[in-house]
Structures are given as structure tokens and as C-alpha cells.
C-alpha atoms as a PDB file:
ATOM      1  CA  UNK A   1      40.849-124.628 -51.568  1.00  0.00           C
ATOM      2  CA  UNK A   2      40.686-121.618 -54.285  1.00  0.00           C
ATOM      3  CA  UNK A   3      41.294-118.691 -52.717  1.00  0.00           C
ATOM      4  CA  UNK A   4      38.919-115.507 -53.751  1.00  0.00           C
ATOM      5  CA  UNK A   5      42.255-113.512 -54.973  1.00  0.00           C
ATOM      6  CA  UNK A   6      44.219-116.230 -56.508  1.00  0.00           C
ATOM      7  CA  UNK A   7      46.223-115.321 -59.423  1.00  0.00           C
ATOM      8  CA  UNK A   8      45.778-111.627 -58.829  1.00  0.00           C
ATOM      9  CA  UNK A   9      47.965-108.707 -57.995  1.00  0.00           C
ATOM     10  CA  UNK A  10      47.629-105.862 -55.567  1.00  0.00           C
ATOM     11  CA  UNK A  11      49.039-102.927 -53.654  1.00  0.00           C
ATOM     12  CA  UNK A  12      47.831-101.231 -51.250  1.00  0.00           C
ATOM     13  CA  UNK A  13      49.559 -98.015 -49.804  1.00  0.00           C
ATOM     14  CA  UNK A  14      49.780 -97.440 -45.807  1.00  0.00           C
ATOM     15  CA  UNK A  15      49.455-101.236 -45.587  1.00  0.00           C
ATOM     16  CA  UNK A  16      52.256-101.385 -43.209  1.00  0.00           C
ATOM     17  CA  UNK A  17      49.765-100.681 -40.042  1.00  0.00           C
ATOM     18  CA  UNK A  18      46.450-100.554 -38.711  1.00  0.00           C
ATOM     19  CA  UNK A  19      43.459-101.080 -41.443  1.00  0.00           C
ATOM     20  CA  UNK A  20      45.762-101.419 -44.719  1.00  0.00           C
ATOM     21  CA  UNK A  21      47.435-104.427 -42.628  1.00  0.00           C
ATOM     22  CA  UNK A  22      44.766-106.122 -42.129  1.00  0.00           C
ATOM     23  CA  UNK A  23      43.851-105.629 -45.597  1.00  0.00           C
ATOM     24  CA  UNK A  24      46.754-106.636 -47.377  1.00  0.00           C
ATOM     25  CA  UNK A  25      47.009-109.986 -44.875  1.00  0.00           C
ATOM     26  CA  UNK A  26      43.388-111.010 -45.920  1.00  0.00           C
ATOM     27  CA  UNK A  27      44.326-110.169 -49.832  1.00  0.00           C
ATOM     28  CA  UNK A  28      47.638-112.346 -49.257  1.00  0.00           C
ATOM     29  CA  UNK A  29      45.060-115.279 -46.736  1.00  0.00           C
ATOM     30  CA  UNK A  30      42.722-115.297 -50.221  1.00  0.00           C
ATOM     31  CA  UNK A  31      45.614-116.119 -52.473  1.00  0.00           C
ATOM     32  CA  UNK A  32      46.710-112.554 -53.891  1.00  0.00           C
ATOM     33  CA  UNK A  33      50.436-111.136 -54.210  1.00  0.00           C
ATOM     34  CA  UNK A  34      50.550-107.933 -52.122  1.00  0.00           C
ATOM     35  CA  UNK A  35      52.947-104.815 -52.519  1.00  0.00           C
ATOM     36  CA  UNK A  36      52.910-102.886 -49.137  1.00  0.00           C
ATOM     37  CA  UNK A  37      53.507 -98.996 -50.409  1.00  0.00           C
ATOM     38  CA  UNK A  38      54.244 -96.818 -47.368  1.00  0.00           C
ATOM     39  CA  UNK A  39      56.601 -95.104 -45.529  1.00  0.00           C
ATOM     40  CA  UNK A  40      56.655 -96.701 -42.326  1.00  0.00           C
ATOM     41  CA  UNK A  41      59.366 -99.408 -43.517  1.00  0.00           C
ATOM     42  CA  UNK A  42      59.866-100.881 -39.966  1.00  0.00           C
ATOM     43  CA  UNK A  43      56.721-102.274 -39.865  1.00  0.00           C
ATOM     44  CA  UNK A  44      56.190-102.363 -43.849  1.00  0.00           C
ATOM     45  CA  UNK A  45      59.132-105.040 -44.051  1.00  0.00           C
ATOM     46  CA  UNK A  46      58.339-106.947 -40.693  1.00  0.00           C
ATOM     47  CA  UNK A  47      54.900-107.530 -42.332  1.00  0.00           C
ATOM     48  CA  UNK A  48      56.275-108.727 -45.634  1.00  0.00           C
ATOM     49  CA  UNK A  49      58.653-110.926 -44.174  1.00  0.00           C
ATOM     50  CA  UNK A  50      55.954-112.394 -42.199  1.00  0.00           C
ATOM     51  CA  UNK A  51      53.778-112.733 -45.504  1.00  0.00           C
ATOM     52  CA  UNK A  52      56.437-113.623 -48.039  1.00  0.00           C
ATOM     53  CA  UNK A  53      56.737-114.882 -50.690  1.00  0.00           C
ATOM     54  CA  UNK A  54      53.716-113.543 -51.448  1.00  0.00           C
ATOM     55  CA  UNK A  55      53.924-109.775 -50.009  1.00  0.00           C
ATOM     56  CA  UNK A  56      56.564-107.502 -50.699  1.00  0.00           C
ATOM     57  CA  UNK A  57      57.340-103.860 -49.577  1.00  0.00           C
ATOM     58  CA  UNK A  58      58.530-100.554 -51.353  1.00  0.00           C
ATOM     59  CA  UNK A  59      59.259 -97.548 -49.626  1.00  0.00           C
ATOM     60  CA  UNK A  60      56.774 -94.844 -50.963  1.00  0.00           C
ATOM     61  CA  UNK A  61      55.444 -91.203 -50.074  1.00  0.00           C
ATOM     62  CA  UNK A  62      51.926 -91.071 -51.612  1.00  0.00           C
ATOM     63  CA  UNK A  63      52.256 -86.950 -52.020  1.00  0.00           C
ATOM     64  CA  UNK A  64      54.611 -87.808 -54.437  1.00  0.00           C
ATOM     65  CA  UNK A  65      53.391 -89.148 -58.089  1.00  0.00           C
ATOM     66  CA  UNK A  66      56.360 -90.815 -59.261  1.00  0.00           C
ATOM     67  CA  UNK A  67      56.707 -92.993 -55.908  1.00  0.00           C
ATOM     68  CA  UNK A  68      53.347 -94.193 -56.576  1.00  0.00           C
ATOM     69  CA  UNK A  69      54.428 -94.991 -60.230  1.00  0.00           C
ATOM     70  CA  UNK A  70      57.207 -96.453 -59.575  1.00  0.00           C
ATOM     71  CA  UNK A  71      55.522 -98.838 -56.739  1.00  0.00           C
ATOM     72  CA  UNK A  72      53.299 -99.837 -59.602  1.00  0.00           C
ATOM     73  CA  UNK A  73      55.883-100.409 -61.650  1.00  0.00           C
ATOM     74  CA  UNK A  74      57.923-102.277 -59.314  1.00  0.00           C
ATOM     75  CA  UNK A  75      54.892-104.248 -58.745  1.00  0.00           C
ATOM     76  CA  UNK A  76      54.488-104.985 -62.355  1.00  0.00           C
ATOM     77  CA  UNK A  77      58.009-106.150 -63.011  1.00  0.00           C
ATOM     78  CA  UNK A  78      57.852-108.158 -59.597  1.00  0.00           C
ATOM     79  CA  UNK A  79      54.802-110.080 -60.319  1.00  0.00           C
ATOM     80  CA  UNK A  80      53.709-109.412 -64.164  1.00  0.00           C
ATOM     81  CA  UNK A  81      50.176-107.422 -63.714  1.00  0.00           C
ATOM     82  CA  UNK A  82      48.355-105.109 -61.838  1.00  0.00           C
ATOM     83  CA  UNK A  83      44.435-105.758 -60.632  1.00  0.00           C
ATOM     84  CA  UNK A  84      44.122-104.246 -57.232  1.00  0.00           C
ATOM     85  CA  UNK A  85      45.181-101.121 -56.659  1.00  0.00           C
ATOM     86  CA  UNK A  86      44.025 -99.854 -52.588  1.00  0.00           C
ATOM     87  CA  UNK A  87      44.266 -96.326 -52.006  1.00  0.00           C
ATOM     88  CA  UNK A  88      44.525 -96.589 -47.989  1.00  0.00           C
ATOM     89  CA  UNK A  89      47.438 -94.077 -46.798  1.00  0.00           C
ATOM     90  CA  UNK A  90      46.185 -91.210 -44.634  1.00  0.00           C
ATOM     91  CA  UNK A  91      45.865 -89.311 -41.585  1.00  0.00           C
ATOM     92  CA  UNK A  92      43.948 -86.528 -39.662  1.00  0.00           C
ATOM     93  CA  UNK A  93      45.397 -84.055 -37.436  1.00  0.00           C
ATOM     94  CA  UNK A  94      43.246 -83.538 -35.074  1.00  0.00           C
ATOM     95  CA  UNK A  95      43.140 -79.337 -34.907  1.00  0.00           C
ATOM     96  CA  UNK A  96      40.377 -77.168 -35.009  1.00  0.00           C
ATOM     97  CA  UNK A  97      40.123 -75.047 -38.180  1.00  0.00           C
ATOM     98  CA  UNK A  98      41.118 -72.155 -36.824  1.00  0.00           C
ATOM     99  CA  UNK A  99      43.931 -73.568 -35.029  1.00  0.00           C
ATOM    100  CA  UNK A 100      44.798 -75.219 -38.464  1.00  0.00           C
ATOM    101  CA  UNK A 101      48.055 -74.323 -40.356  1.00  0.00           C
ATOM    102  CA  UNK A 102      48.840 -73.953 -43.909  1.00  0.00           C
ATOM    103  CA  UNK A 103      51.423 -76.974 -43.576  1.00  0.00           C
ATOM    104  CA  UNK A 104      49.122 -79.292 -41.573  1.00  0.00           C
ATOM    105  CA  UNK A 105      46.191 -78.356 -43.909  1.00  0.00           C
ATOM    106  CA  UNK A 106      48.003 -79.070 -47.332  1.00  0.00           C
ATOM    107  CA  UNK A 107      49.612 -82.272 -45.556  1.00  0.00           C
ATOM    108  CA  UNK A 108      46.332 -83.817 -44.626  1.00  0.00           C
ATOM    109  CA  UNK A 109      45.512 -82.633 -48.195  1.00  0.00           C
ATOM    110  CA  UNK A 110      48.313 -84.060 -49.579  1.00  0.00           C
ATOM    111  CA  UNK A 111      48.451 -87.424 -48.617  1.00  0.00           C
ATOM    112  CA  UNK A 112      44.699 -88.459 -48.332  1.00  0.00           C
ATOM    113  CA  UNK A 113      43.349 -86.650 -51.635  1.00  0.00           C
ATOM    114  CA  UNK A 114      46.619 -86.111 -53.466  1.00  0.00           C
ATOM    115  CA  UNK A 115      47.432 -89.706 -52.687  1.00  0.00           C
ATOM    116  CA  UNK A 116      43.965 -91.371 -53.539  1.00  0.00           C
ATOM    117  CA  UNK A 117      44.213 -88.970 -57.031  1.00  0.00           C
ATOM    118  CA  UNK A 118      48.450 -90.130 -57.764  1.00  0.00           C
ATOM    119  CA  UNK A 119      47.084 -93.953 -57.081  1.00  0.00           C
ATOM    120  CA  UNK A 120      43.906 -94.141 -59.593  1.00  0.00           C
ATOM    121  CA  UNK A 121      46.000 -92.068 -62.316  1.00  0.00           C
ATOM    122  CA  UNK A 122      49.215 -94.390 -62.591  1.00  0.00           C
ATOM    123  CA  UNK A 123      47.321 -98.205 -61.654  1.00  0.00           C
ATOM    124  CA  UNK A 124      44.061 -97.180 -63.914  1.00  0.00           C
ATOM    125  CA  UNK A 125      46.325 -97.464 -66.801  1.00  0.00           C
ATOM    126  CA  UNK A 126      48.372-100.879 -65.868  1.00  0.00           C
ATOM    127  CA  UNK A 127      44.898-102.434 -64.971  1.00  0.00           C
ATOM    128  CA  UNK A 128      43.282-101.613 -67.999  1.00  0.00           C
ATOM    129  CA  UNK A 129      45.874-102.993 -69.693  1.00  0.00           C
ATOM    130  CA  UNK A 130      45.719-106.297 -68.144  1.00  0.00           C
ATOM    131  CA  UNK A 131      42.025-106.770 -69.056  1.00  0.00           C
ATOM    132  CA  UNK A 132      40.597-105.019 -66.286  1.00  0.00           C
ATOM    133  CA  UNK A 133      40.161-104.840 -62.673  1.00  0.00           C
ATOM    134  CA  UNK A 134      39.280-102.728 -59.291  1.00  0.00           C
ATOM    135  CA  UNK A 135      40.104 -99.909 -57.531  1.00  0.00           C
ATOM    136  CA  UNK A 136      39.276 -99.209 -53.534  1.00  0.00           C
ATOM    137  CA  UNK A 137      39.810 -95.656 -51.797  1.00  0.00           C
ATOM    138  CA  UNK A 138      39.032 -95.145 -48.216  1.00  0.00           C
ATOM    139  CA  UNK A 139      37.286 -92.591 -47.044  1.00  0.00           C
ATOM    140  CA  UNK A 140      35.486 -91.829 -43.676  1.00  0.00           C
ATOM    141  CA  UNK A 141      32.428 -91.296 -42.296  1.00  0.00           C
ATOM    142  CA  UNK A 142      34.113 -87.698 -41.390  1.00  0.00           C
ATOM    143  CA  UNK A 143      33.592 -86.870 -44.884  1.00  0.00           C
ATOM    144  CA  UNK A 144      29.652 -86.141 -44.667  1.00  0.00           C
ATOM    145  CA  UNK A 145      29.136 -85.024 -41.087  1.00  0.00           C
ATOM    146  CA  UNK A 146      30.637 -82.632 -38.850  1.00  0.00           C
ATOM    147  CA  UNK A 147      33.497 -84.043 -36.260  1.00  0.00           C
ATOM    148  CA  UNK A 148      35.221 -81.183 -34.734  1.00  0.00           C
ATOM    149  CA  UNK A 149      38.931 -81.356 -34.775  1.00  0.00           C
ATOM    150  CA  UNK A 150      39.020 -83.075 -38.340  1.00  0.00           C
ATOM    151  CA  UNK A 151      38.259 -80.338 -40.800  1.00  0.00           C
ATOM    152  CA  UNK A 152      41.162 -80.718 -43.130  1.00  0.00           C
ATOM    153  CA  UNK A 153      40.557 -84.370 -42.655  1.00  0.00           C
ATOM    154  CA  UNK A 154      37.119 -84.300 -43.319  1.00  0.00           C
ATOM    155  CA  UNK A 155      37.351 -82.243 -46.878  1.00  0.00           C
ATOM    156  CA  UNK A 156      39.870 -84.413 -48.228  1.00  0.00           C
ATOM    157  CA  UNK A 157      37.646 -87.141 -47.318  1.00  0.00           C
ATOM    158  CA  UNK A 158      34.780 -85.599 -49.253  1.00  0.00           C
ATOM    159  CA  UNK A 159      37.216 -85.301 -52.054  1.00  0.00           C
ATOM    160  CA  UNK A 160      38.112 -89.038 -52.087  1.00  0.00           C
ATOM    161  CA  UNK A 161      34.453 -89.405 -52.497  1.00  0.00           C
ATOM    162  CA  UNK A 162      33.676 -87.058 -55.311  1.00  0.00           C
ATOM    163  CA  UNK A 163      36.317 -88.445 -56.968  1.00  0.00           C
ATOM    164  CA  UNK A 164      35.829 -92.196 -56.150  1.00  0.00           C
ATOM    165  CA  UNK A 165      32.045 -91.191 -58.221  1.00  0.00           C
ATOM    166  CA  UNK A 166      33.834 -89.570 -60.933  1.00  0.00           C
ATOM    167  CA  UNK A 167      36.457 -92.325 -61.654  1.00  0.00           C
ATOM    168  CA  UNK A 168      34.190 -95.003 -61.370  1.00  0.00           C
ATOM    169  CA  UNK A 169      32.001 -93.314 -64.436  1.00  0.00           C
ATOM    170  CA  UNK A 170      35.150 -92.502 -66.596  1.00  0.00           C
ATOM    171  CA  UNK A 171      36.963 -96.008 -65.836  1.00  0.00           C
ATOM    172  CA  UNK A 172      33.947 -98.484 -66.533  1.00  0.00           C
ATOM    173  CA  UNK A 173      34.677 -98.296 -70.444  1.00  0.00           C
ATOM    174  CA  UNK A 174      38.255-100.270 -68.858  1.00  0.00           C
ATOM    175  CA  UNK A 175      36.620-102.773 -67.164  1.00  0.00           C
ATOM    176  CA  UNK A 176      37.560-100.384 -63.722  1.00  0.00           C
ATOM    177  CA  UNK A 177      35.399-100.805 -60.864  1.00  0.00           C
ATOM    178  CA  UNK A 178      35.938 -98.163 -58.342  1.00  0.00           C
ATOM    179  CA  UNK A 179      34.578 -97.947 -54.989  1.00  0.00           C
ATOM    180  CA  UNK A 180      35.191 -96.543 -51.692  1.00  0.00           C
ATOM    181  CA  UNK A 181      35.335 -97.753 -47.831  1.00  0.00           C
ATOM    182  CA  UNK A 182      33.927 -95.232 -45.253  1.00  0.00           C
ATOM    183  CA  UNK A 183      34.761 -96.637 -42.055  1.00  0.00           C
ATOM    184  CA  UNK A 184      33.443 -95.427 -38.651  1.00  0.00           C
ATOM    185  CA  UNK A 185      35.455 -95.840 -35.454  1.00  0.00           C
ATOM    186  CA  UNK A 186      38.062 -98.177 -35.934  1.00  0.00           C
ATOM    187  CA  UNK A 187      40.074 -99.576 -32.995  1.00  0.00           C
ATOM    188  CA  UNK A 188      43.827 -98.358 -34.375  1.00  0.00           C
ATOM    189  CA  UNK A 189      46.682 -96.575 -32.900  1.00  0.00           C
ATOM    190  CA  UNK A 190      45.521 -93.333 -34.472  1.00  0.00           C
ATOM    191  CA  UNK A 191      42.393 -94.086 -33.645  1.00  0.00           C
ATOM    192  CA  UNK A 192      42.655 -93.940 -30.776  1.00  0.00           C
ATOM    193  CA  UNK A 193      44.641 -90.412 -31.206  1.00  0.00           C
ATOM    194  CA  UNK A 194      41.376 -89.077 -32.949  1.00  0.00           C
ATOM    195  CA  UNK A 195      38.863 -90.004 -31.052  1.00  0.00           C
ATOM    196  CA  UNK A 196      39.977 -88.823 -27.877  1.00  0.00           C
ATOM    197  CA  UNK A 197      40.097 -84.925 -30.053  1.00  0.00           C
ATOM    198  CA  UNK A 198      36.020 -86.137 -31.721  1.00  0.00           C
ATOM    199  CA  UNK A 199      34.927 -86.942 -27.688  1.00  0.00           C
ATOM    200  CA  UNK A 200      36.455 -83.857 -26.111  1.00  0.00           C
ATOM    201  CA  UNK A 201      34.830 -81.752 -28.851  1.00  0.00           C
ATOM    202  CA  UNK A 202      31.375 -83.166 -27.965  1.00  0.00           C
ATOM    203  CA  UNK A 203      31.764 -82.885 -24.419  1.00  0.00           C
ATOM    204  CA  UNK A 204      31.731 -86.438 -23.779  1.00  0.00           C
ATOM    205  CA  UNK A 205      34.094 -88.858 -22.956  1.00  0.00           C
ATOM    206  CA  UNK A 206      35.482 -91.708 -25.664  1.00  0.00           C
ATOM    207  CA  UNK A 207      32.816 -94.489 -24.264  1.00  0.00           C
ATOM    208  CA  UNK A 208      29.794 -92.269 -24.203  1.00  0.00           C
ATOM    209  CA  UNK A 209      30.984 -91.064 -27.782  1.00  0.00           C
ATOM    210  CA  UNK A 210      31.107 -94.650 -28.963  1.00  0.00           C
ATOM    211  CA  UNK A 211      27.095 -95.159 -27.465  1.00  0.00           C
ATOM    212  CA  UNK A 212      26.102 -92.836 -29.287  1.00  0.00           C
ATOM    213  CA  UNK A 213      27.994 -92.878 -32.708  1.00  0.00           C
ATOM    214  CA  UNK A 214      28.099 -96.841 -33.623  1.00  0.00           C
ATOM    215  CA  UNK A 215      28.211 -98.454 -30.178  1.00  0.00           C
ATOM    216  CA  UNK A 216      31.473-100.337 -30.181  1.00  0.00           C
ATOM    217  CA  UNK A 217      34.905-100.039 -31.954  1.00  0.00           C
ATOM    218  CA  UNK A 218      35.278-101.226 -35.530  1.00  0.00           C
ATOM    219  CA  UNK A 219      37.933-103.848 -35.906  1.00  0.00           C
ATOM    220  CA  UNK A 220      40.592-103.773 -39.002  1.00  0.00           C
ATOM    221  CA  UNK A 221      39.196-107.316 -39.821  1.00  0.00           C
ATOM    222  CA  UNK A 222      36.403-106.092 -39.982  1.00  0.00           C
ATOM    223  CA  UNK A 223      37.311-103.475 -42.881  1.00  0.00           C
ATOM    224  CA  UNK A 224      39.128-106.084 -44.658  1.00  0.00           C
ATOM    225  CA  UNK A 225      36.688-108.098 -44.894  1.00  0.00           C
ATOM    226  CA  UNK A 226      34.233-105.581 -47.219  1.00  0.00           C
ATOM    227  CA  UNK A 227      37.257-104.703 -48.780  1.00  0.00           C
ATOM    228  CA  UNK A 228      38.115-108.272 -50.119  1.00  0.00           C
ATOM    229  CA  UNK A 229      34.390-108.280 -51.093  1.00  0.00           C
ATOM    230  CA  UNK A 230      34.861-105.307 -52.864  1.00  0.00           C
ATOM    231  CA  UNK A 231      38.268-105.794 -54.904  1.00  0.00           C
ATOM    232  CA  UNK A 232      36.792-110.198 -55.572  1.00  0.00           C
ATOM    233  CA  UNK A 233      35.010-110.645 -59.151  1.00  0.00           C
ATOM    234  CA  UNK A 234      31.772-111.161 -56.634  1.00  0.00           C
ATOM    235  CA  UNK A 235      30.976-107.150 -56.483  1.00  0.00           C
ATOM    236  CA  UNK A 236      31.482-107.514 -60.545  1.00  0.00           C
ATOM    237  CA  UNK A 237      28.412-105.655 -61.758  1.00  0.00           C
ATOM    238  CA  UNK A 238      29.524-102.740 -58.272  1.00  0.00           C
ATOM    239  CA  UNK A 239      31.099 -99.748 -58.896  1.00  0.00           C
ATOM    240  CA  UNK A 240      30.655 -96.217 -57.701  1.00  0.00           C
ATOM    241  CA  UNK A 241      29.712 -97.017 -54.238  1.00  0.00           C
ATOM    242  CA  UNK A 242      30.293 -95.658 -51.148  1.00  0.00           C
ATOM    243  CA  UNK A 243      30.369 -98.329 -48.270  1.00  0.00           C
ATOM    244  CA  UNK A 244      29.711 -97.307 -44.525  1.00  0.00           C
ATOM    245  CA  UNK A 245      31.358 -99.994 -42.088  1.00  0.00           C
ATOM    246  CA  UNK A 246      29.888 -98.338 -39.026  1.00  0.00           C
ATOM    247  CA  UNK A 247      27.637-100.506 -37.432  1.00  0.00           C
ATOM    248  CA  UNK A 248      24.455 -98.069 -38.475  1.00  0.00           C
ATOM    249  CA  UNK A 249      26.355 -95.177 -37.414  1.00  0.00           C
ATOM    250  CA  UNK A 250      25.445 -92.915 -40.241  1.00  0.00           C
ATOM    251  CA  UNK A 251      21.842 -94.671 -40.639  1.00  0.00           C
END
């Protein structure tokens, strides 16, 4: 049976846990090659191993431009082409703003804006190249409404989307589509981390948060899943879009 991905190529950076996992094992279930780009190589090569031949990983700091070059690269000389390129690495820290740091601010900065903007500039041109192709950041829902503890978080989430808009308009003439996940509450490890700071800052505790935000966790699988719809040649004429995956949380 013809997969929805077959033939094409993909990386997706922080696919080594959580939400980028799940992604890059439905790309890989739907016939797609898969680089993992992240730097949590334990569980980066575990899941490639698991995966392979199809999956591969590369060690790669998203703050950094030419890591995220030369994952594409590697990619490209791996597997021939470039049509996927997932811009999924980040993190929040969980501090009030005034409690917030310089370092902590310009990390959270760095890796979930920086790293959205290094992935679009260096795979934009190796898609284009190949005849065309998609592009997926992830955002949050903390990027248009207030969730104390995730300031820096939440303005580099904005970001993502300002830019997702932007690149999607200046890309189309490429045969780019670029669009952008904004996930609610998603049962993760970190998740887990961060919404135990979002409940304690509404004076509730994580199950009374969860009522009253979106009702239940978010799975992974559940991300994936719009995300393979999103990157497949059936969201062709889609670009520009922010999705919510938050069971009517932001409705």
C-alpha cells in the first residue's frame, strides 16, 4: 500500500523525543526517509536504529546556522533531496518575567525563533531546488494568550508565527508551502514540567487547569497526525496557516 510520504525526504529537528518523535515515526510509517536533527543523541540514535534504514540521526544545535546547514546537507548527500523540512526543537523555561534572565531569555529565544528562522533559510533553498515542497514550524497556543511563567516562551512563539505568515508569502513563487502547528497541552515530559508552572500561576491545580483549557491532554500522535496532513501533497493549495490542535481550547 502507497504510503502518503513515499519517495520523499525530511528532517525534522528535536525529533529525538516527545512530539518531533512521534512525528518523524509517522513520516518514516507513511513511507518518508527521516533525518532526526537534535542534540539529545541518546535518544536521537535509539530512535533511528529502531527506524532504520529509513531514519537517520545528526547531532545538531538549532542556535547554530551552520549545524542546521550542514544537517541539510548531510541529508541531501544521504538521500539525494530535500522536501520536508520540520522546524520542531524548543523549550520554555518556565520563569516569570521578572524572575527571567538575560541567558534564559536569549536561550528560549535562541532555539525556538532563531532555530525556526536557521531551518526555513538553509532547506527553502534545497527544496526549491528539487521542484518544490513544505515547510512546518511549531508554535503554541502560548503564543496568543497569556500563560504566566512562559513569557520568553510565549514571544518567540509569536515570532514563529509572524514569520511562518511571512515565509509562506515570499516562498509560494518556489512551490514552498509553509505552515505552522500550535499545539495545546500535550502529554510530554516537559509537559508535564510546564504545566505544573501554567496551573500554579492560575491558582489551580494541573486537572482543574486541563477542565478548563481543552479538557484532556493532547497526545504526540495526535500532533503527528495534522502534521503528516500538513507536509502530504493533500494540503497542496494550504499555506500560511496556523493550526490549533487543542481540542477547542482557543475557540
Amino acid at each position: 500500500m502507497k504510503g502518503r510520504l513515499d519517495g520523499k525526504v525530511a528532517v525534522v529537528t528535536g525529533g529525538a523525543h516527545g512530539i518531533g518523535a512521534a512525528i518523524v515515526e509517522r513520516f518514516v510509517s507513511e513511507g518518508a526517509r527521516v533525518t532526526i536533527a537534535d542534540l539529545a543523541e541518546k535518544g536521537g540514535t535509539t530512535l533511528a536504529g529502531r527506524l532504520a534504514p529509513a531514519c537517520r540521526f545528526t547531532r545538531c544545535d538549532v542556535t547554530s546556522a551552520a549545524e542546521v546547514a550542514e544537517a541539510i546537507e548531510s541529508t541531501v548527500a544521504e538521500w539525494g533531496r530535500l522536501d520536508i523540512m520540520v522546524n520542531n526543537a524548543g523549550f520554555g523555561a518556565g520563569v516569570d518575567v521578572v524572575d527571567t534572565d538575560e541567558h534564559t531569555w536569549r536561550r528560549v529565544i535562541a532555539v525556538n525563533l532563531d532555530g525556526t528562522f536557521h531551518g526555513i533559510k538553509h532547506a527553502a533553498p534545497v527544496i526549491g531546488r528539487g521542484g518544490g515542497g513544505a515547510i512546518l514550524n511549531l508554535s503554541s497556543v502560548a503564543a496568543g494568550k497569556a500563560m504566566p511563567g512562559m513569557s520568553a516562551y510565549g514571544a518567540a512563539k509569536a515570532g514563529v508565527e509572524a514569520l511562518t505568515r511571512t515565509a509562506a508569502a515570499e516562498l509560494r513563487k518556489d512551490g514552498i508551502r509553509v505552515n505552522a502547528l500550535v499545539p495545546g497541552l500535550i502529554k510530554t515530559v516537559a509537559a508535564d514540567r510546564s504545566t505544573e508552572v501554567l496551573a500554579r500561576g492560575f491558582g489551580m491545580s494541573i486537572d482543574q487547569y486541563l477542565a478548563t483549557r481543552q479538557g484532556r491532554w493532547g497526545t504526540p500522535e495526535e500532533v503527528a497526525a495534522v502534521a503528516l496532513h500538513l507536509v502530504s501533497d493533500e494540503s497542496s493549495f494550504t499555506s500560511g496557516v496556523l493550526y490549533p490542535i487543542d481540542n477547542g481550547g482557543t475557540a
